[in-house]
PDB file of N, CA and C in Angstrom:
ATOM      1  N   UNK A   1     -32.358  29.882   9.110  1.00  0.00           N
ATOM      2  CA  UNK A   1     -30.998  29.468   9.361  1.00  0.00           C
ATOM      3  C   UNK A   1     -30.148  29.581   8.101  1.00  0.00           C
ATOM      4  N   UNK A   2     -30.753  29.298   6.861  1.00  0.00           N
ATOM      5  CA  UNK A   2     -30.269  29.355   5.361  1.00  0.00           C
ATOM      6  C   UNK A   2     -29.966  30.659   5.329  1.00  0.00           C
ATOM      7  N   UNK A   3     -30.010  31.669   5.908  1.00  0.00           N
ATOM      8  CA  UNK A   3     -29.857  32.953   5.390  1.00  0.00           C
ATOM      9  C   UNK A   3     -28.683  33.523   6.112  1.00  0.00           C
ATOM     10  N   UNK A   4     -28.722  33.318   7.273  1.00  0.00           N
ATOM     11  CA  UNK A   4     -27.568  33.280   8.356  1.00  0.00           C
ATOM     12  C   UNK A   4     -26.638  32.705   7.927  1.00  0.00           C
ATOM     13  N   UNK A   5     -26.445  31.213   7.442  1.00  0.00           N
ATOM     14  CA  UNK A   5     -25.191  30.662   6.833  1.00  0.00           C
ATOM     15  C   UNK A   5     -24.482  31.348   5.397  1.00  0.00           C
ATOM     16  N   UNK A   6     -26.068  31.888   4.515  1.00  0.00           N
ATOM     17  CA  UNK A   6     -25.100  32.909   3.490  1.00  0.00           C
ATOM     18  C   UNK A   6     -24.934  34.207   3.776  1.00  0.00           C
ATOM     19  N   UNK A   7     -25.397  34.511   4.600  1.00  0.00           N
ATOM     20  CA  UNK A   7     -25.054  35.794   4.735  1.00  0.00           C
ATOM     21  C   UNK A   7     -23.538  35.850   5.466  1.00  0.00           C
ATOM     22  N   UNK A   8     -22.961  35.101   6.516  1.00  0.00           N
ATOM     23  CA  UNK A   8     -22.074  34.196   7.084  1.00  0.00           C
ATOM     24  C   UNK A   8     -20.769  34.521   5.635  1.00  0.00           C
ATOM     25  N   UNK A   9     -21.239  33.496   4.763  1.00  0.00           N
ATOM     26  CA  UNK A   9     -20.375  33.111   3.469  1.00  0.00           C
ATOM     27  C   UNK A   9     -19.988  34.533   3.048  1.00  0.00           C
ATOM     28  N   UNK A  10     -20.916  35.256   2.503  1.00  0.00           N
ATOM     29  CA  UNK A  10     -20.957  36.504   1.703  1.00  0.00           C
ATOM     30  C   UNK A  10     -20.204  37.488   2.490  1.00  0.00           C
ATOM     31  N   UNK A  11     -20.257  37.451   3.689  1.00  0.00           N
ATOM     32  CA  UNK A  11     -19.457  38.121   4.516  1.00  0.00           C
ATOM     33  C   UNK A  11     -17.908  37.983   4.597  1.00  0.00           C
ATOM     34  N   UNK A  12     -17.725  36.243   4.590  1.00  0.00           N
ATOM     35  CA  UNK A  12     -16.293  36.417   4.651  1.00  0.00           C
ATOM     36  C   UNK A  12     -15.405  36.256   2.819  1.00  0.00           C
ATOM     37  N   UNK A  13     -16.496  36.327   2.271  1.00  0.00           N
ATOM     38  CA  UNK A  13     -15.809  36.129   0.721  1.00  0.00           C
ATOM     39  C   UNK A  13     -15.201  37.478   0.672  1.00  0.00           C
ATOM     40  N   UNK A  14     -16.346  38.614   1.101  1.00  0.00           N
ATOM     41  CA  UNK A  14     -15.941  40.103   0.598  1.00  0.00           C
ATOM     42  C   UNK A  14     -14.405  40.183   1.650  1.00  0.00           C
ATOM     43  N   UNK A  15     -14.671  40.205   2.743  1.00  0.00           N
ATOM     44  CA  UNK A  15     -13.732  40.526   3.834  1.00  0.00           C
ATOM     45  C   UNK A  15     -12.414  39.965   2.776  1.00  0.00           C
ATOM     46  N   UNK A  16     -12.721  38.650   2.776  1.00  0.00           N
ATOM     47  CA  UNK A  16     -11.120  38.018   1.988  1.00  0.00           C
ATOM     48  C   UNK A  16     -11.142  38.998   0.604  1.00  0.00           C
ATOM     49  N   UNK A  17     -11.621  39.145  -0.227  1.00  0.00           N
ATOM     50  CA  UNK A  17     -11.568  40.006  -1.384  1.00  0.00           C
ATOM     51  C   UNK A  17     -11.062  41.225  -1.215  1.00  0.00           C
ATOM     52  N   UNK A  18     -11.703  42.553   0.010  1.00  0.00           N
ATOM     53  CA  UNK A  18     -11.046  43.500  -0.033  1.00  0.00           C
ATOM     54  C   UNK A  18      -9.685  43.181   0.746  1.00  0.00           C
ATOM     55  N   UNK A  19      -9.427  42.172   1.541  1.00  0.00           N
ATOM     56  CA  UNK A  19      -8.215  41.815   2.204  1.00  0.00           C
ATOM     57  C   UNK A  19      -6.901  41.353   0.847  1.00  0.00           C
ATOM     58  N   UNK A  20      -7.355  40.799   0.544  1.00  0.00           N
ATOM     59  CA  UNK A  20      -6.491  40.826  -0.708  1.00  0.00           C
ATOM     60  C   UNK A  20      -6.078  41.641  -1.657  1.00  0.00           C
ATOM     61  N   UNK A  21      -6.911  42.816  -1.946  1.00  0.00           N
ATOM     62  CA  UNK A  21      -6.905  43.354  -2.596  1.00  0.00           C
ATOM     63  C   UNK A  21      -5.943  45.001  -1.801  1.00  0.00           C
ATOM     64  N   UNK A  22      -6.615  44.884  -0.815  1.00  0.00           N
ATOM     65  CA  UNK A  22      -5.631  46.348  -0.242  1.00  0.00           C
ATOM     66  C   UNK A  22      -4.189  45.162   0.573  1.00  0.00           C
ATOM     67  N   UNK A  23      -3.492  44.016   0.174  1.00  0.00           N
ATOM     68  CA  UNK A  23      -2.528  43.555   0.610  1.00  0.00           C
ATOM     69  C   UNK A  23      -1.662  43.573  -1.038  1.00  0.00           C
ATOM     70  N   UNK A  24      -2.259  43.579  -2.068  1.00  0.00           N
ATOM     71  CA  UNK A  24      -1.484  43.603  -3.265  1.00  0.00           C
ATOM     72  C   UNK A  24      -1.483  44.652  -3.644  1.00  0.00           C
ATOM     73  N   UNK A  25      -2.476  45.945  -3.701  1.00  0.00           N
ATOM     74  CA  UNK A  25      -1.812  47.197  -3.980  1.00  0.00           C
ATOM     75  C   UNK A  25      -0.889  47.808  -2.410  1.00  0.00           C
ATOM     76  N   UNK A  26      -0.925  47.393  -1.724  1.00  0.00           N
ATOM     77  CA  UNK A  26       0.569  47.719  -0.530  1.00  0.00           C
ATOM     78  C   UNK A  26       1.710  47.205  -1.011  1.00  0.00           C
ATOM     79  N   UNK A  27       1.691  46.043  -1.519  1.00  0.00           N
ATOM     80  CA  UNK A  27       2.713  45.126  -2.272  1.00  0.00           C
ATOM     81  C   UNK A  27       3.753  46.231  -3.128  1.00  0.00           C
ATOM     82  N   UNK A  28       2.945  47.191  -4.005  1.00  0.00           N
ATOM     83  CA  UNK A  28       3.998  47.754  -5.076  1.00  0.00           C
ATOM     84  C   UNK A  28       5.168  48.966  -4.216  1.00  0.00           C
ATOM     85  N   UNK A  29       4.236  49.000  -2.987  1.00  0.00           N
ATOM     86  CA  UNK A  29       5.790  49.812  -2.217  1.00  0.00           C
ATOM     87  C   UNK A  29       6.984  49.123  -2.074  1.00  0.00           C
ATOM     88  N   UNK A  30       6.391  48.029  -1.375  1.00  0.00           N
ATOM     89  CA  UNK A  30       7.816  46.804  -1.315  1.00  0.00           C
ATOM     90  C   UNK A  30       8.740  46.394  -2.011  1.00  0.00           C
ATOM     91  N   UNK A  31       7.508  45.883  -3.169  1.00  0.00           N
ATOM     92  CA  UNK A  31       8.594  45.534  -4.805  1.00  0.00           C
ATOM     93  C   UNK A  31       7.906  45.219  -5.849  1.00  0.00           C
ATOM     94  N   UNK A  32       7.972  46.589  -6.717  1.00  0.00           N
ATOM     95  CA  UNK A  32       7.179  46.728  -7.679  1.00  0.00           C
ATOM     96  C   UNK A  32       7.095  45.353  -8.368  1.00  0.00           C
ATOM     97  N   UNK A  33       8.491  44.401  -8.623  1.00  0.00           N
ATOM     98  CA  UNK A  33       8.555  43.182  -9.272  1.00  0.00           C
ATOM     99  C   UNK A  33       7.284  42.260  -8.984  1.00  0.00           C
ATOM    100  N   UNK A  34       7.410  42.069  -7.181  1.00  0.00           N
ATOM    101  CA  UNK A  34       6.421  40.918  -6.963  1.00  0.00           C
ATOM    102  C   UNK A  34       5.388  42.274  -7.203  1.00  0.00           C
ATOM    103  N   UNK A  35       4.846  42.839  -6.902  1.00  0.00           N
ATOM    104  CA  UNK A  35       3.579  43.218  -7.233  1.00  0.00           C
ATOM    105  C   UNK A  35       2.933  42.869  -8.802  1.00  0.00           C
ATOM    106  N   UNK A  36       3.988  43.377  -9.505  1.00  0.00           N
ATOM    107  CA  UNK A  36       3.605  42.974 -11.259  1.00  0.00           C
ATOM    108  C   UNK A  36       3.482  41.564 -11.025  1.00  0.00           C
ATOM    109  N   UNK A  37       4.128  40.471 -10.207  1.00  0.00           N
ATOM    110  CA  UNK A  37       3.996  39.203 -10.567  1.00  0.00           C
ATOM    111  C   UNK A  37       2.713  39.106  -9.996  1.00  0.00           C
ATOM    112  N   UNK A  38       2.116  39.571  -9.132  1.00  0.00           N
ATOM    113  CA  UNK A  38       0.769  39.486  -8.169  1.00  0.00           C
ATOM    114  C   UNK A  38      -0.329  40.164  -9.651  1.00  0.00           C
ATOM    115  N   UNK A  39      -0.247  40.775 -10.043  1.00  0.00           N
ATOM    116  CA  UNK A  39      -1.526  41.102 -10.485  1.00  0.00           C
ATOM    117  C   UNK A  39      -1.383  40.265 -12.517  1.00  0.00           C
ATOM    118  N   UNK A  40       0.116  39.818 -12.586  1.00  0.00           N
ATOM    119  CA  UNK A  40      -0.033  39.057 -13.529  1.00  0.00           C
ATOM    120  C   UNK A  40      -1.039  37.633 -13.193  1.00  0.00           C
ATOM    121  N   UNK A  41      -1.217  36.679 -11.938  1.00  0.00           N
ATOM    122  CA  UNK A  41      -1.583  36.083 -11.436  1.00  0.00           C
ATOM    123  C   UNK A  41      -3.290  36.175 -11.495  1.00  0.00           C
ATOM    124  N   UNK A  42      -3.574  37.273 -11.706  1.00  0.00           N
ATOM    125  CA  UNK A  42      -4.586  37.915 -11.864  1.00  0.00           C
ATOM    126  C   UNK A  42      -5.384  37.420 -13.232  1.00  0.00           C
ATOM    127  N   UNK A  43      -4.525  37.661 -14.176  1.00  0.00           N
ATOM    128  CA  UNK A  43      -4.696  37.106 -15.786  1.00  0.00           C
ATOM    129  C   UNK A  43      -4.904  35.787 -16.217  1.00  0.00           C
ATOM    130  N   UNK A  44      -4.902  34.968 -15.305  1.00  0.00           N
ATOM    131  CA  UNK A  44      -5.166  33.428 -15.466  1.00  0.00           C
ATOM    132  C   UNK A  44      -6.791  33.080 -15.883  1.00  0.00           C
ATOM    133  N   UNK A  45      -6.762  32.055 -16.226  1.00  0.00           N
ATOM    134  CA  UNK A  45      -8.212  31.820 -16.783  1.00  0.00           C
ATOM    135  C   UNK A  45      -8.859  31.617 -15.442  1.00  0.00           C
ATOM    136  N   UNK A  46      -8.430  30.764 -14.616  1.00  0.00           N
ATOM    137  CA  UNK A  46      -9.296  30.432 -13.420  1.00  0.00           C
ATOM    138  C   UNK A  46      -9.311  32.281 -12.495  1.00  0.00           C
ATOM    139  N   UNK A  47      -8.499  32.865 -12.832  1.00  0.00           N
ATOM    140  CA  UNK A  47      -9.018  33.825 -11.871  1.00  0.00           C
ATOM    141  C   UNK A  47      -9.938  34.713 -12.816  1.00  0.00           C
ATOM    142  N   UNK A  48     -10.048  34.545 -14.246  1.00  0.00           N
ATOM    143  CA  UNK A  48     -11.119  35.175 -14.925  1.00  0.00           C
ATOM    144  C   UNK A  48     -12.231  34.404 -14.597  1.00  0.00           C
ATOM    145  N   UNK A  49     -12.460  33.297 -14.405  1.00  0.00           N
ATOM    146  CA  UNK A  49     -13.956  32.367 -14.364  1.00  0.00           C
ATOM    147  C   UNK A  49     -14.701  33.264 -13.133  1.00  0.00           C
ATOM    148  N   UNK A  50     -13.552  33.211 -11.723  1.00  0.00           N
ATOM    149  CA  UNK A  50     -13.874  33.879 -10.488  1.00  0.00           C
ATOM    150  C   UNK A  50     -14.533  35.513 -10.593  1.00  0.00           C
ATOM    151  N   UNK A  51     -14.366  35.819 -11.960  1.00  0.00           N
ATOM    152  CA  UNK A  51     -14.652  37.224 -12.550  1.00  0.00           C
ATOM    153  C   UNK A  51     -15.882  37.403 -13.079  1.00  0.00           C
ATOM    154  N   UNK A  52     -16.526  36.480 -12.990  1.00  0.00           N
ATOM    155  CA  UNK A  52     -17.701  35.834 -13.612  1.00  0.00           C
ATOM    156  C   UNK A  52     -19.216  36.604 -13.390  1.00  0.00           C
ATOM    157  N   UNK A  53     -19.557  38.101 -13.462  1.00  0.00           N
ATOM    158  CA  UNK A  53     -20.799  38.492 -12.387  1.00  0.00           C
ATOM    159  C   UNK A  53     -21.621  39.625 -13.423  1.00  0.00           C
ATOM    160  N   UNK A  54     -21.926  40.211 -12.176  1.00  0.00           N
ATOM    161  CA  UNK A  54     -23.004  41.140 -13.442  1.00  0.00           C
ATOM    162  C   UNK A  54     -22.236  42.707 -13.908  1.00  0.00           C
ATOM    163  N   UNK A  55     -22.468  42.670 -14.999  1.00  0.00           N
ATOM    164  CA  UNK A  55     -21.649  43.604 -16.089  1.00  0.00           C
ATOM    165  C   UNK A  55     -20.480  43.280 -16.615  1.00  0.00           C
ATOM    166  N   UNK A  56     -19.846  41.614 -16.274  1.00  0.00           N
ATOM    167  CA  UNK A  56     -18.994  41.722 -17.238  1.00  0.00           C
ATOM    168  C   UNK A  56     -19.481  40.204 -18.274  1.00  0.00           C
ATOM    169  N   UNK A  57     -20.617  40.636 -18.353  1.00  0.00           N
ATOM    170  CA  UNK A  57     -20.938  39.555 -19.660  1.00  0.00           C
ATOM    171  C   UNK A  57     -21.008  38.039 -19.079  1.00  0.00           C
ATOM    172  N   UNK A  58     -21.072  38.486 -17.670  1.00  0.00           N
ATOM    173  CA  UNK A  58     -21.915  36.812 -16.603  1.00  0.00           C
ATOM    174  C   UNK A  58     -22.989  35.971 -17.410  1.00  0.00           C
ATOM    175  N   UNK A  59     -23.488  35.149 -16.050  1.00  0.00           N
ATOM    176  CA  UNK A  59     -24.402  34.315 -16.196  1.00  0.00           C
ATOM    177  C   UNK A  59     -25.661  35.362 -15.338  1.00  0.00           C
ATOM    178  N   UNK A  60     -25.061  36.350 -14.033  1.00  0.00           N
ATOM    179  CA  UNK A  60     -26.033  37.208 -13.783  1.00  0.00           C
ATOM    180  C   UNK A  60     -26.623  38.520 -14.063  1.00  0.00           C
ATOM    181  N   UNK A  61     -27.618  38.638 -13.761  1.00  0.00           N
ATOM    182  CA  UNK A  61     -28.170  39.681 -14.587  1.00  0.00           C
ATOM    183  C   UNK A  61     -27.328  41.124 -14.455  1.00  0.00           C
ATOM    184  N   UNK A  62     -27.337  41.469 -15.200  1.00  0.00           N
ATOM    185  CA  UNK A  62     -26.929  43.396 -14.842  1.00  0.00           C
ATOM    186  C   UNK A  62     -27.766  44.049 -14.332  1.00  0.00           C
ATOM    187  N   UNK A  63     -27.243  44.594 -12.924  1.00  0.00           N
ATOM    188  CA  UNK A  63     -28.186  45.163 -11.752  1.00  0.00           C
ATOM    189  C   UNK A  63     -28.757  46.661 -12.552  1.00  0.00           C
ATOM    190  N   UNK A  64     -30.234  46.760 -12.363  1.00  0.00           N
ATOM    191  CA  UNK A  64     -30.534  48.027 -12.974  1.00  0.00           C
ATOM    192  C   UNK A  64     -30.446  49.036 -12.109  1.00  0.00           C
ATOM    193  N   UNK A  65     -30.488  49.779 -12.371  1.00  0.00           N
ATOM    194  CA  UNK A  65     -29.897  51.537 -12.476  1.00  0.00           C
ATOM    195  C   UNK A  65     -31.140  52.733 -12.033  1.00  0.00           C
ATOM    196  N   UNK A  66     -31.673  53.056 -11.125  1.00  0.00           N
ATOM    197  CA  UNK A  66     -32.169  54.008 -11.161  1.00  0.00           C
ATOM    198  C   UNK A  66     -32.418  55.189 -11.961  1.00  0.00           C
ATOM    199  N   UNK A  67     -33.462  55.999 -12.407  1.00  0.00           N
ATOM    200  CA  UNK A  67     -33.594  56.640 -13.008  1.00  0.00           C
ATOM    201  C   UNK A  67     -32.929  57.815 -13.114  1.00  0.00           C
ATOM    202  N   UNK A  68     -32.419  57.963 -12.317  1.00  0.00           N
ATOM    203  CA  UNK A  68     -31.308  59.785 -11.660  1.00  0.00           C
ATOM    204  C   UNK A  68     -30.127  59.078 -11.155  1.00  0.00           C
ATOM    205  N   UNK A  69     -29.459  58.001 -11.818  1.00  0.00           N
ATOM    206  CA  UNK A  69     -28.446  57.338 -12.158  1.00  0.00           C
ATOM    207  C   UNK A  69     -27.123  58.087 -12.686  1.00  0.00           C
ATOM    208  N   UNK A  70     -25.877  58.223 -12.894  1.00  0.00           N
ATOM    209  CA  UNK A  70     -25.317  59.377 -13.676  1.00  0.00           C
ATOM    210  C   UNK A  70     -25.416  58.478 -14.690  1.00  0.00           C
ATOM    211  N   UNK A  71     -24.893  57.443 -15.840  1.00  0.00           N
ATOM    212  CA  UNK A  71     -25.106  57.138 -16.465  1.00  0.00           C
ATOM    213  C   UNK A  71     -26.238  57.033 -17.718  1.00  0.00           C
ATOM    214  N   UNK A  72     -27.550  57.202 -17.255  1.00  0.00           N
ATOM    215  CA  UNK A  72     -28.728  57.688 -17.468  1.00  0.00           C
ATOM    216  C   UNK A  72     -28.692  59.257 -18.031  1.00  0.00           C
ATOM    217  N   UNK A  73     -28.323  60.020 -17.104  1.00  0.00           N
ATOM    218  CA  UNK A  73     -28.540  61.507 -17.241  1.00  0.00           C
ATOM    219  C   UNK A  73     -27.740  61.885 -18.319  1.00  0.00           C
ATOM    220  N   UNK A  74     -26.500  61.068 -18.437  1.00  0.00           N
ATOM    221  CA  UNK A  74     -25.476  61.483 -19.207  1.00  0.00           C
ATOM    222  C   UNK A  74     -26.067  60.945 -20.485  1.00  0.00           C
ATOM    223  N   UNK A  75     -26.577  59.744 -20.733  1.00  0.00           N
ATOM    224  CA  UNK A  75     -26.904  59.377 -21.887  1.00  0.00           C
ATOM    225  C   UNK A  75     -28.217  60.191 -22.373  1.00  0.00           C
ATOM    226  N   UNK A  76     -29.092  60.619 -21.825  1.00  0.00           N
ATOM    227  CA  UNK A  76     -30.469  61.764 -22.383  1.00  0.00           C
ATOM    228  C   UNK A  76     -30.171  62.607 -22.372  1.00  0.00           C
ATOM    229  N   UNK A  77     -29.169  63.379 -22.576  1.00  0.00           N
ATOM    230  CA  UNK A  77     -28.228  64.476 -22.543  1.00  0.00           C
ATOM    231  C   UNK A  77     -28.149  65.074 -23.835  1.00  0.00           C
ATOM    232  N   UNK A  78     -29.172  65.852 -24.821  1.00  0.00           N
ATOM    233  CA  UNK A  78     -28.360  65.960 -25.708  1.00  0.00           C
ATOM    234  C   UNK A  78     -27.263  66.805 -26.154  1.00  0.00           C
ATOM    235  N   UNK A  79     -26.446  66.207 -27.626  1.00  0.00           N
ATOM    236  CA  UNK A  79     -25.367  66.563 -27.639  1.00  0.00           C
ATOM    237  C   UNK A  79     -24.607  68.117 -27.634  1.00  0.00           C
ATOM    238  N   UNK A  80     -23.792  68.556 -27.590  1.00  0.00           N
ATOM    239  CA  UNK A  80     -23.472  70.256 -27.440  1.00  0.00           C
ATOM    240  C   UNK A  80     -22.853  70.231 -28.643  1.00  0.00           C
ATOM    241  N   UNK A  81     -23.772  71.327 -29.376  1.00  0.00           N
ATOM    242  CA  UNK A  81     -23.496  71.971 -30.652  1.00  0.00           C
ATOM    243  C   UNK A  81     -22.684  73.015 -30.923  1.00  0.00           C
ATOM    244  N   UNK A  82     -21.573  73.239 -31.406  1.00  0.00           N
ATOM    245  CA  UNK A  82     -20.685  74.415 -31.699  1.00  0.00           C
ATOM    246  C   UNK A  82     -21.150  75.165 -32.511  1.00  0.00           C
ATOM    247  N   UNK A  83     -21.596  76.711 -32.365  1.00  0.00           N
ATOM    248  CA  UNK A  83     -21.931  77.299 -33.211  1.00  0.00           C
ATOM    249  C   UNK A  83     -22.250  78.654 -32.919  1.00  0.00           C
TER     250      UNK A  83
END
C-alpha cells in the first residue's frame, strides 16, 4: 500500500512541476514583464532549498551513468592534436 501512496505523490509532484513549468515559459508570449517576474521568483532561497537533488550538490546521491554514457565517451576521448 506504501508504494501506491508514493508512487500516487511522485506522480502528482512531477505532473504539478512540468505543469508549471510549460505555464511560465507560455507566460513570455503574454508579457515578457510578468514572465521575468515569474522566473525571478524562481531565485528565492526557498525555491533553491526545493532545488535540492542529485547533481546539484544535494543530500542525494548522483545517479551513475552507464558505461556508453555520452559524457563518459567524451571524457576517454583523447585529445586532437594539430599537426
Amino acid at each position: 500500500m506504501w508504494s501506491w501512496v508514493l508512487h500516487r505523490i511522485t506522480g502528482a509532484t512531477i505532473f504539478f512541476f512540468l505543469f508549471v513549468h510549460v505555464l511560465d515559459t507560455a507566460l513570455v508570449r503574454v508579457s515578457p514583464q510578468a514572465y521575468n517576474e515569474v522566473i525571478d521568483t524562481y531565485k528565492t532561497p526557498i525555491v533553491g532549498l526545493m532545488e535540492i537533488g542529485p547533481g546539484r550538490g544535494g543530500a542525494l546521491p548522483r545517479p551513475q551513468r552507464h558505461p556508453g554514457h555520452p559524457d563518459r565517451l567524451l571524457a576517454a576521448r583523447p585529445a586532437a592534436t594539430s599537426g
